[in-house]
N, C-alpha and C. Protein backbone atom coordinates (compact mmCIF):
# COMPACT_ATOMS: atom_id res chain seq x y z
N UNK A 1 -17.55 -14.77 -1.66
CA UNK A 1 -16.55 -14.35 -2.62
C UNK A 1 -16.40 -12.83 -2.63
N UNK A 2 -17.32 -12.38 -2.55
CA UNK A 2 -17.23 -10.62 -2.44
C UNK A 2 -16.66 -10.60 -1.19
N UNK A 3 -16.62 -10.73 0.07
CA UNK A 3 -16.20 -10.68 0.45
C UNK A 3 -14.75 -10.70 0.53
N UNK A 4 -14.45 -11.72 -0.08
CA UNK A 4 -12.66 -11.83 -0.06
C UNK A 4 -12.58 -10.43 -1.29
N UNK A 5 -13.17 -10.08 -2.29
CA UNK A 5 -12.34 -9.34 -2.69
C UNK A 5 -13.07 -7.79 -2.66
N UNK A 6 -12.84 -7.50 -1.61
CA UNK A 6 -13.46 -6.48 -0.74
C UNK A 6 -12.45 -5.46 -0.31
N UNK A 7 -12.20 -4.15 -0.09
CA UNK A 7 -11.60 -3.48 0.80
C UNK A 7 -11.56 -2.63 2.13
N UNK A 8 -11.13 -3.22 2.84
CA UNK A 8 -12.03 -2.11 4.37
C UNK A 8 -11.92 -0.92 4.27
N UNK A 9 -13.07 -0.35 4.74
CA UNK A 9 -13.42 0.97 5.36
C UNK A 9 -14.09 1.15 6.71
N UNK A 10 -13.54 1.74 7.81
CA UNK A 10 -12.69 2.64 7.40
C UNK A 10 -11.18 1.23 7.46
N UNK A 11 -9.66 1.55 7.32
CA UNK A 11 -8.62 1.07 7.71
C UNK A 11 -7.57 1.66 8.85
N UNK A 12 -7.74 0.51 9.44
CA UNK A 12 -6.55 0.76 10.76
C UNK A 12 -5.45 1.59 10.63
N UNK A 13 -5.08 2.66 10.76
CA UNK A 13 -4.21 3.67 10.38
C UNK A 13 -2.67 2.55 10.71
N UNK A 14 -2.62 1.98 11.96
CA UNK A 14 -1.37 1.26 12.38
C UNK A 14 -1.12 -0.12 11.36
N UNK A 15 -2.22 -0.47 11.21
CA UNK A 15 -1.95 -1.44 10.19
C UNK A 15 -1.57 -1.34 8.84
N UNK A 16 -1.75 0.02 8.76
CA UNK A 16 -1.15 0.52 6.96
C UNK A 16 0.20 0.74 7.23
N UNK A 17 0.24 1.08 8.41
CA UNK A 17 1.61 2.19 8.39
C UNK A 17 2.86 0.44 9.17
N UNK A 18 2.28 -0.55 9.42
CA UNK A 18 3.23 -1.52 9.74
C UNK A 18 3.57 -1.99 8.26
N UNK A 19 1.86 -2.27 7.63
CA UNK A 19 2.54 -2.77 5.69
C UNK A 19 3.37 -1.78 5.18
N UNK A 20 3.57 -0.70 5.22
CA UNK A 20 4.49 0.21 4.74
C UNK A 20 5.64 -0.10 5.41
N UNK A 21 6.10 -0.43 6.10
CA UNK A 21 7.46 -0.75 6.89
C UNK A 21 7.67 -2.22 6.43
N UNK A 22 6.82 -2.93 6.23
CA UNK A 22 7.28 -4.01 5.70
C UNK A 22 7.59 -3.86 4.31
N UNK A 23 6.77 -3.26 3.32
CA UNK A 23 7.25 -3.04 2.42
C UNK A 23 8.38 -1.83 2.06
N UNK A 24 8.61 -1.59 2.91
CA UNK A 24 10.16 -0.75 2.92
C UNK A 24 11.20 -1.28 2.95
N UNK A 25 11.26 -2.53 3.85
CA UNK A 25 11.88 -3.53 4.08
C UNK A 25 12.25 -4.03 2.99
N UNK A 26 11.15 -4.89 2.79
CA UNK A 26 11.24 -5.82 1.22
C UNK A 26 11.68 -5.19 0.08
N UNK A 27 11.30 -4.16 0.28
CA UNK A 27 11.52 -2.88 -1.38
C UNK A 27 13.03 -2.64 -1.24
N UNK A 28 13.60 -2.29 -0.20
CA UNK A 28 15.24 -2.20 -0.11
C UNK A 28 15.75 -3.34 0.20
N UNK A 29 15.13 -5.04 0.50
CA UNK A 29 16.02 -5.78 0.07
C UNK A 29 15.93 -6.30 -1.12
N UNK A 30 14.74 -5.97 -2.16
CA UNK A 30 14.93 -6.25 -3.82
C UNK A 30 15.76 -5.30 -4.22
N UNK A 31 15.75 -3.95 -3.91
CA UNK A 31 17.01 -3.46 -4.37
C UNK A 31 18.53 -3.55 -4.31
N UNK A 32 18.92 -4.21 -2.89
CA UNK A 32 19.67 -4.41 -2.50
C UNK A 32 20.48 -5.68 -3.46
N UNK A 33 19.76 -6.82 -3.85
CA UNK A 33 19.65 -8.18 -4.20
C UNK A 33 19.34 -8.46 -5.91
N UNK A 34 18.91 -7.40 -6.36
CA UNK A 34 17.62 -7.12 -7.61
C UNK A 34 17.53 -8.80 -7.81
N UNK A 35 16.50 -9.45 -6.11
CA UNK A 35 16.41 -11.17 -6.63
C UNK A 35 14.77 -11.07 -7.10
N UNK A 36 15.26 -12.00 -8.16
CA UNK A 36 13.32 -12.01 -9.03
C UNK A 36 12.14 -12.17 -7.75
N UNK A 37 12.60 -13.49 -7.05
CA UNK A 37 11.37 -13.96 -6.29
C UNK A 37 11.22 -12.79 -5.09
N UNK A 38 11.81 -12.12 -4.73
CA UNK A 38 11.36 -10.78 -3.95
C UNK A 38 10.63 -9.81 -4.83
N UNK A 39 11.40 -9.49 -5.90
CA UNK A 39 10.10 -8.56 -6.46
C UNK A 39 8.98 -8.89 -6.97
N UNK A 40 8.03 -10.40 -7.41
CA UNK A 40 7.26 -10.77 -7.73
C UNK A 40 6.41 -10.97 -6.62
N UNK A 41 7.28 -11.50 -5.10
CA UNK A 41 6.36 -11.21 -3.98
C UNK A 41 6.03 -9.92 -3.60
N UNK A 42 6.85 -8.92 -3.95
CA UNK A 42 6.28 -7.73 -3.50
C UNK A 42 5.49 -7.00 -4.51
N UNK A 43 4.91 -7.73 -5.54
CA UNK A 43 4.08 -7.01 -6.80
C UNK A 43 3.21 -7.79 -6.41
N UNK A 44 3.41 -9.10 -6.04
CA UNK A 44 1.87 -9.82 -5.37
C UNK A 44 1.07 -9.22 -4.79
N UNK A 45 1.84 -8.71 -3.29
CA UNK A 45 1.41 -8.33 -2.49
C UNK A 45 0.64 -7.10 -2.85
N UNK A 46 1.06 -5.96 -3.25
CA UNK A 46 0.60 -4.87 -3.60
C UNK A 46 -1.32 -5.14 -4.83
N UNK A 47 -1.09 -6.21 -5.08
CA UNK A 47 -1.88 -6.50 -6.38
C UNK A 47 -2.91 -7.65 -5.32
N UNK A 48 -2.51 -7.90 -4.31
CA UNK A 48 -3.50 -8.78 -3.58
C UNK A 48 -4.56 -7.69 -2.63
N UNK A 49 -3.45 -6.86 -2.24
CA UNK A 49 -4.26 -5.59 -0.99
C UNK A 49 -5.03 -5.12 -1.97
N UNK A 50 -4.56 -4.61 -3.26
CA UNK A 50 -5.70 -3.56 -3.58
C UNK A 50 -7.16 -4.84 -4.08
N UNK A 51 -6.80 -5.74 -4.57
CA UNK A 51 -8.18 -6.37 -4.83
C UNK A 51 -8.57 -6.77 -3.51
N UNK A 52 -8.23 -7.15 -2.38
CA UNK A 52 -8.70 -8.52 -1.16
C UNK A 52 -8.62 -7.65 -0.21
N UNK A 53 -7.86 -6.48 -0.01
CA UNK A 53 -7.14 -5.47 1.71
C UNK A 53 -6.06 -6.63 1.74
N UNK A 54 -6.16 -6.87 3.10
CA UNK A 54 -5.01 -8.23 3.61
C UNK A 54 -5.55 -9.03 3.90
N UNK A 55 -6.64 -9.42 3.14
CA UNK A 55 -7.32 -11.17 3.32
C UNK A 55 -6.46 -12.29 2.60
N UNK A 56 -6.00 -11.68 0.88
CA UNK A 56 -4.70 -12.57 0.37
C UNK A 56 -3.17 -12.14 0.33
N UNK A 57 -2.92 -11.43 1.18
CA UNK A 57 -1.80 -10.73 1.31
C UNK A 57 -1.02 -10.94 2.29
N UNK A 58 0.02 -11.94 2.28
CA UNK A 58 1.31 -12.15 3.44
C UNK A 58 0.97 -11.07 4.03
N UNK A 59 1.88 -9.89 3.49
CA UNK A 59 1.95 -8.71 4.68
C UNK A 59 0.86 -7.98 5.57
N UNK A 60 -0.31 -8.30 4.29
CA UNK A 60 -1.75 -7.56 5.22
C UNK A 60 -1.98 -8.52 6.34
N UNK A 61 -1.40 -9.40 6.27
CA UNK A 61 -2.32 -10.43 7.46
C UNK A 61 -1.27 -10.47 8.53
N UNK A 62 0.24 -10.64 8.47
CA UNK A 62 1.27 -10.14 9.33
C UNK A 62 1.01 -9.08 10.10
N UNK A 63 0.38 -7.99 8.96
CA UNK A 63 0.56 -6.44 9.77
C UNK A 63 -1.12 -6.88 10.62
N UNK A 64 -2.02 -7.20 10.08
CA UNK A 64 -3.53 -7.01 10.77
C UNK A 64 -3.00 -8.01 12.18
N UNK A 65 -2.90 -8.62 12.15
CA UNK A 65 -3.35 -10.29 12.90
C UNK A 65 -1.89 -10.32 13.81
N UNK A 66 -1.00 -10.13 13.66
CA UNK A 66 0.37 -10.11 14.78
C UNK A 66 0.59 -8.78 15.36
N UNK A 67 1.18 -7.83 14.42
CA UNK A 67 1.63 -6.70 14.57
C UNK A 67 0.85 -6.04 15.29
N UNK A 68 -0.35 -5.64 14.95
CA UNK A 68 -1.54 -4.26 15.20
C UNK A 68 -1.93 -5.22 16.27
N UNK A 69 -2.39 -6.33 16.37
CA UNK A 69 -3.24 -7.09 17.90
C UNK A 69 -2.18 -7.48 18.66
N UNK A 70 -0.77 -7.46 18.56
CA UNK A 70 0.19 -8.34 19.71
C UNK A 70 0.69 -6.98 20.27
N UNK A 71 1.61 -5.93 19.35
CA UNK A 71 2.13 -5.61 19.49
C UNK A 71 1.78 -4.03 19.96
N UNK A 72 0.91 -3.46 18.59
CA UNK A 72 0.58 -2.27 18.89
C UNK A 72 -0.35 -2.11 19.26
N UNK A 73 -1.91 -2.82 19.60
CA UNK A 73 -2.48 -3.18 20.48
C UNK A 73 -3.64 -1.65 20.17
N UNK A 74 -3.82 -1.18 18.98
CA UNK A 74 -4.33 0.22 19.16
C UNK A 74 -4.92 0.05 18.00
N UNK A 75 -6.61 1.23 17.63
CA UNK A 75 -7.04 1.38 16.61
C UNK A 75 -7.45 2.59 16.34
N UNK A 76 -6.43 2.87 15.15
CA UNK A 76 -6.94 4.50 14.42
C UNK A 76 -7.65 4.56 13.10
N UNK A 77 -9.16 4.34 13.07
CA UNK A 77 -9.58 4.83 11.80
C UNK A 77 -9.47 5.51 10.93
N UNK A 78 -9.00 5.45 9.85
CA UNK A 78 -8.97 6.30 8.65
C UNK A 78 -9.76 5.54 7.47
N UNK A 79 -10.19 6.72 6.55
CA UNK A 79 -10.53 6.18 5.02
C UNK A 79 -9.65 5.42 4.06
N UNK A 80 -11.29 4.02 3.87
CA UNK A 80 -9.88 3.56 2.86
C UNK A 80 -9.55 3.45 1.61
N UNK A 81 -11.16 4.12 1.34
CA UNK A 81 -10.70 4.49 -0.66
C UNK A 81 -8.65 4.99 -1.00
N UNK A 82 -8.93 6.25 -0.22
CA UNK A 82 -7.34 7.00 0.07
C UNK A 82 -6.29 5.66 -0.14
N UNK A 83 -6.52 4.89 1.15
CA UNK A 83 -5.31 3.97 1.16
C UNK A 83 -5.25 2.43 -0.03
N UNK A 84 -6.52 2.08 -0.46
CA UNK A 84 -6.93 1.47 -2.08
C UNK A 84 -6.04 2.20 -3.00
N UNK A 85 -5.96 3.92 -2.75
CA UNK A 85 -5.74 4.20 -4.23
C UNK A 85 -4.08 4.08 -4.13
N UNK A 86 -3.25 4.54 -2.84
CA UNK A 86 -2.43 4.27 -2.45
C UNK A 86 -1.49 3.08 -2.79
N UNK A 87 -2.20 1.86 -2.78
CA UNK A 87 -2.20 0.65 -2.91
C UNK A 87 -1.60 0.31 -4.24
N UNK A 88 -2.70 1.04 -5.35
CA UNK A 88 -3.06 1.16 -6.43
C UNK A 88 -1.43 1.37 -7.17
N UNK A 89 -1.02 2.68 -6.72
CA UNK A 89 0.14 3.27 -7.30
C UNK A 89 1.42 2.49 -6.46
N UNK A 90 1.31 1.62 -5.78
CA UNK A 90 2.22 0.58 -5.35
C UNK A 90 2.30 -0.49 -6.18
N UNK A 91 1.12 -0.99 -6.93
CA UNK A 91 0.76 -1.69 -7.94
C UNK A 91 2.04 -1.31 -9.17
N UNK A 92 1.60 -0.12 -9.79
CA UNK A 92 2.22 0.39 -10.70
C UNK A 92 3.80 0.00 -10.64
N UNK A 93 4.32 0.68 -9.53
CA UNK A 93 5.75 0.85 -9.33
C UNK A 93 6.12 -0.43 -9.19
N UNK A 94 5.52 -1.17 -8.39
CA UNK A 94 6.52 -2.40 -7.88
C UNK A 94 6.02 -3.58 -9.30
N UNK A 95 4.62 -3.65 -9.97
CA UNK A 95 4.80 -4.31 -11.36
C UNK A 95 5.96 -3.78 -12.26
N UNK A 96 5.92 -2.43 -12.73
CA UNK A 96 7.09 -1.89 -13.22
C UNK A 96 8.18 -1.95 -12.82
N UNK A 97 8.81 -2.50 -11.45
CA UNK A 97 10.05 -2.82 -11.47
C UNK A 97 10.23 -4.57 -11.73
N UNK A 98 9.05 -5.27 -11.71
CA UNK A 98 9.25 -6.37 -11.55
C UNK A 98 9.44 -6.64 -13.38
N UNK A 99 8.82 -5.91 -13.98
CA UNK A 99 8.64 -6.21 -15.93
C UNK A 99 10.30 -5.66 -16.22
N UNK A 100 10.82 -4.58 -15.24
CA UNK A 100 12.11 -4.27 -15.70
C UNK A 100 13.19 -5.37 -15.71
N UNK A 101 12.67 -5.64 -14.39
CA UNK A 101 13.73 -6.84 -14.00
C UNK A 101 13.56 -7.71 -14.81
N UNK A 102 12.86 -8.61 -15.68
CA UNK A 102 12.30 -9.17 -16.31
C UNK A 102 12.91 -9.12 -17.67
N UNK A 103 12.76 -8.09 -18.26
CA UNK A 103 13.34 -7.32 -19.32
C UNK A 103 15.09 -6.91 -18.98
N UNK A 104 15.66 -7.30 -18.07
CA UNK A 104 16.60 -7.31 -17.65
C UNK A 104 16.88 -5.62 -18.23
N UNK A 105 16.29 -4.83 -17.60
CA UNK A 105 16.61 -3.44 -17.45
C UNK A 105 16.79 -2.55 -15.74
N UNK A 106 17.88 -3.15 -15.23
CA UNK A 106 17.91 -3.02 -13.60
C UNK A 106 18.00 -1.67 -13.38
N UNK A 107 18.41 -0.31 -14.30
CA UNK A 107 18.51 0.51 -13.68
C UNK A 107 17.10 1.26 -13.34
N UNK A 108 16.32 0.59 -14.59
CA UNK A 108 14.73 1.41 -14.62
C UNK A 108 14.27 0.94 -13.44
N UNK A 109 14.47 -0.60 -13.15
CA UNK A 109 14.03 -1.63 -12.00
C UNK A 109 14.58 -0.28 -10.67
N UNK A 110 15.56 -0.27 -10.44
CA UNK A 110 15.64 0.37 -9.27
C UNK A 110 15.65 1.83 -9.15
N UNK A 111 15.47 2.71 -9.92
CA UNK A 111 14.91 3.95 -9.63
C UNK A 111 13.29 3.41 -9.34
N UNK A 112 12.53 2.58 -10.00
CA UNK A 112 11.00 2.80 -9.89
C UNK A 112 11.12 2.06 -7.86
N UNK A 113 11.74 1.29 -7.71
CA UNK A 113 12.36 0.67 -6.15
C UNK A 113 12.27 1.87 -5.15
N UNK A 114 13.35 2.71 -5.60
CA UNK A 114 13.43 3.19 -4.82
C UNK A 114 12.40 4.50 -4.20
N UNK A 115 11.96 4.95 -5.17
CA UNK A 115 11.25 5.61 -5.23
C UNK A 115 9.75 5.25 -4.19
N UNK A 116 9.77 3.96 -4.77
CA UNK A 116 8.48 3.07 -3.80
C UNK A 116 8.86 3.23 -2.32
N UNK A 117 10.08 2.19 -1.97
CA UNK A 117 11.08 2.51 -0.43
C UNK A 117 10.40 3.88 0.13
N UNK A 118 10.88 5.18 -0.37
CA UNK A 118 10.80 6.08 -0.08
C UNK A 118 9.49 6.51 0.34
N UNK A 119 8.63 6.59 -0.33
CA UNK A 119 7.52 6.66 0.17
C UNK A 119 6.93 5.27 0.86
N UNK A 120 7.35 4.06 0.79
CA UNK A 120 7.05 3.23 2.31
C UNK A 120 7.65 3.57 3.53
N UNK A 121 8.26 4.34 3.38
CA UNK A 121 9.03 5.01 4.51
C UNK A 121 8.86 6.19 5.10
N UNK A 122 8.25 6.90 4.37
CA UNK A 122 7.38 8.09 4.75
C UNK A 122 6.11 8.01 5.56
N UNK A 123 5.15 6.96 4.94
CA UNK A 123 4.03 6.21 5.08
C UNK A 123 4.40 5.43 6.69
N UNK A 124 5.30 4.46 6.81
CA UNK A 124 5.41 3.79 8.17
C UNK A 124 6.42 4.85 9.17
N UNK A 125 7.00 5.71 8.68
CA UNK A 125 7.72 6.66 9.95
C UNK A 125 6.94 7.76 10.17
N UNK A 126 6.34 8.13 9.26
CA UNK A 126 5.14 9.60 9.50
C UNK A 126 4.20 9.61 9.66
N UNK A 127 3.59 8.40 8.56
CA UNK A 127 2.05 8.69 8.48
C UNK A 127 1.61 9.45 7.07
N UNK A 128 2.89 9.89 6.59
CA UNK A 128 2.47 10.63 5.49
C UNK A 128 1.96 9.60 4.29
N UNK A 129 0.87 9.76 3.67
CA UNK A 129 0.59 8.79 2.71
C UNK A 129 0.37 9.34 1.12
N UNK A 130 1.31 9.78 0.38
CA UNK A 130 1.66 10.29 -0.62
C UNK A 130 0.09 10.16 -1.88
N UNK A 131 -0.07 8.94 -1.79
CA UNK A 131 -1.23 8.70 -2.54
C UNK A 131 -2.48 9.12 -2.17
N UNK A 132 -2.37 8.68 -0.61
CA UNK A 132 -3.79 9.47 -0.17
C UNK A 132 -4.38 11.13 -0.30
N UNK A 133 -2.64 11.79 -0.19
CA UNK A 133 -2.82 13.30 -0.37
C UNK A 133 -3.12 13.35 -2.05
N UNK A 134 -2.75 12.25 -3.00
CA UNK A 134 -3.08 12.65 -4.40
C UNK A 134 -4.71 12.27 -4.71
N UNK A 135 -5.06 11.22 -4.07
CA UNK A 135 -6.12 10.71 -3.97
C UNK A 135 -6.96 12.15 -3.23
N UNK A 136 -7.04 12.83 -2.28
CA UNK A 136 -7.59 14.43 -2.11
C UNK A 136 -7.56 15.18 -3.24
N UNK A 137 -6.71 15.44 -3.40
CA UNK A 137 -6.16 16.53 -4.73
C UNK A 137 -7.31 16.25 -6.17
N UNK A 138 -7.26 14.69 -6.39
CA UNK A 138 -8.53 14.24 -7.20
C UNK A 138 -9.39 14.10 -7.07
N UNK A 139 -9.70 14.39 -5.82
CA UNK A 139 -11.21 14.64 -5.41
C UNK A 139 -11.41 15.62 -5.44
N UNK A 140 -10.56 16.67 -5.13
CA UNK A 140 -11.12 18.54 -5.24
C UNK A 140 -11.11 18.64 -6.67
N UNK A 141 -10.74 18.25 -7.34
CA UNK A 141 -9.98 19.03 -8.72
C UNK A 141 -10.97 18.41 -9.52
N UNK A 142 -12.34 17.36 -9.23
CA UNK A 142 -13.33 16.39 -9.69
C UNK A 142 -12.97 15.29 -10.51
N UNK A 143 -11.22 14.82 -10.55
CA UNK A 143 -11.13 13.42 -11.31
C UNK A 143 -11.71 12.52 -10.35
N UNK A 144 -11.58 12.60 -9.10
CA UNK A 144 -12.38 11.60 -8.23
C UNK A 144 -14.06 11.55 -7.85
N UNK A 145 -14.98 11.10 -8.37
CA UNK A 145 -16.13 11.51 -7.89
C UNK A 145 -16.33 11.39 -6.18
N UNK A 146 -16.72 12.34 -5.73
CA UNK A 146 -17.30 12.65 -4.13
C UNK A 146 -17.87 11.35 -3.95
N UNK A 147 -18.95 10.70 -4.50
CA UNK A 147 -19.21 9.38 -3.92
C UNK A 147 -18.46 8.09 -3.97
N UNK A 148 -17.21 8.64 -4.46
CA UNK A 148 -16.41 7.28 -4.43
C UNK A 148 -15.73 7.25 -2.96
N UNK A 149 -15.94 8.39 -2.14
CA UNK A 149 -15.61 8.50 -1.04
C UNK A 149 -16.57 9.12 0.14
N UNK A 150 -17.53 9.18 -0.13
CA UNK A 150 -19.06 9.62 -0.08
C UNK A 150 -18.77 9.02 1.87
N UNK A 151 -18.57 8.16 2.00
CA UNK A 151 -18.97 7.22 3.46
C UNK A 151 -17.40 8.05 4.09
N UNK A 152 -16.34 8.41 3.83
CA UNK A 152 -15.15 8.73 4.09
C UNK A 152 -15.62 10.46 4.73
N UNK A 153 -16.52 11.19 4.11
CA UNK A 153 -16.86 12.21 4.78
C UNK A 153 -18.03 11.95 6.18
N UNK A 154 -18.74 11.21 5.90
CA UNK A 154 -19.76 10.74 7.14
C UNK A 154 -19.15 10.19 8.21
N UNK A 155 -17.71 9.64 7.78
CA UNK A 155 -17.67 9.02 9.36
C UNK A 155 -16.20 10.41 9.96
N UNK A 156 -16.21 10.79 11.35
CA UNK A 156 -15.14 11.36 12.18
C UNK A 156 -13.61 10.35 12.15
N UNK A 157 -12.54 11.37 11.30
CA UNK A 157 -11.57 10.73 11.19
C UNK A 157 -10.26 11.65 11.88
N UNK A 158 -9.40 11.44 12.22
CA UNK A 158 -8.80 12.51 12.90
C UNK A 158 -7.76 13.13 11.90
């Protein structure tokens, strides 16, 4: 059981950055659509990675298991507290658009959308990972304790 609700370290840099393209995807076709059962799958999802990685997660297991082994065929270690906390604030946004929608308040629903999009899109075309750089920032500044990322300095990451 711990196991399933576990998160890897380190994480496949290609495999974050394919879930970010998928959820770019999905995030601009709930906006596109504002249809309930897309945004409740994509608040799943976000709420499955951060407790499980992509052990209960459509997209984590798409991006691990097809994408990264068929396609891109490559492995880049990175830390994955960073991409947990990442996760985390995907949580936020995409529950908060899903309670908007809910509350039948679509415009709050799709600014918090788009906003997400945007940075899944940053994340799968760059690499840039918005949370991870905030997730640093809280570690210098000491809201993050050093040992919550303690193994993230020991191992060579590029």
């Amino acid at each position: 059981m711990s196991k399933i609700f576990s998160f890897p370290h380190p994480v496949n840099e290609y495999a974050a950055r394919s879930v970010a393209a998928c959820v770019c995807i999905l995030t601009i076709a709930t906006i596109i659509t504002s249809w309930l059962p897309l945004a409740i799958f994509l608040a799943y999802g976000f709420w499955a990675r951060v407790l499980t990685g992509p052990s209960l997660s459509p997209i984590g297991q798409f991006s691990t298991r097809i994408i990264t082994t068929k396609f891109i065929k490559s492995d880049r270690p990175v830390a994955g507290p960073p991409k947990r906390f990442a996760q985390a604030i995907g949580v936020c946004f995409s529950t908060g658009a899903l309670i908007c929608l809910l509350l039948e308040i679509p415009s709050i629903a799709q600014t918090l959308l788009i906003i997400l999009a945007i940075f899944a899109f940053l994340e799968s075309a760059f690499g840039f990972c918005a949370g991870c750089k905030t997730f640093s920032l809280l570690m210098k500044i000491g809201l993050v304790p050093a040992e919550i990322c303690e193994r993230c300095n020991n191992l060579s990451f590029d």
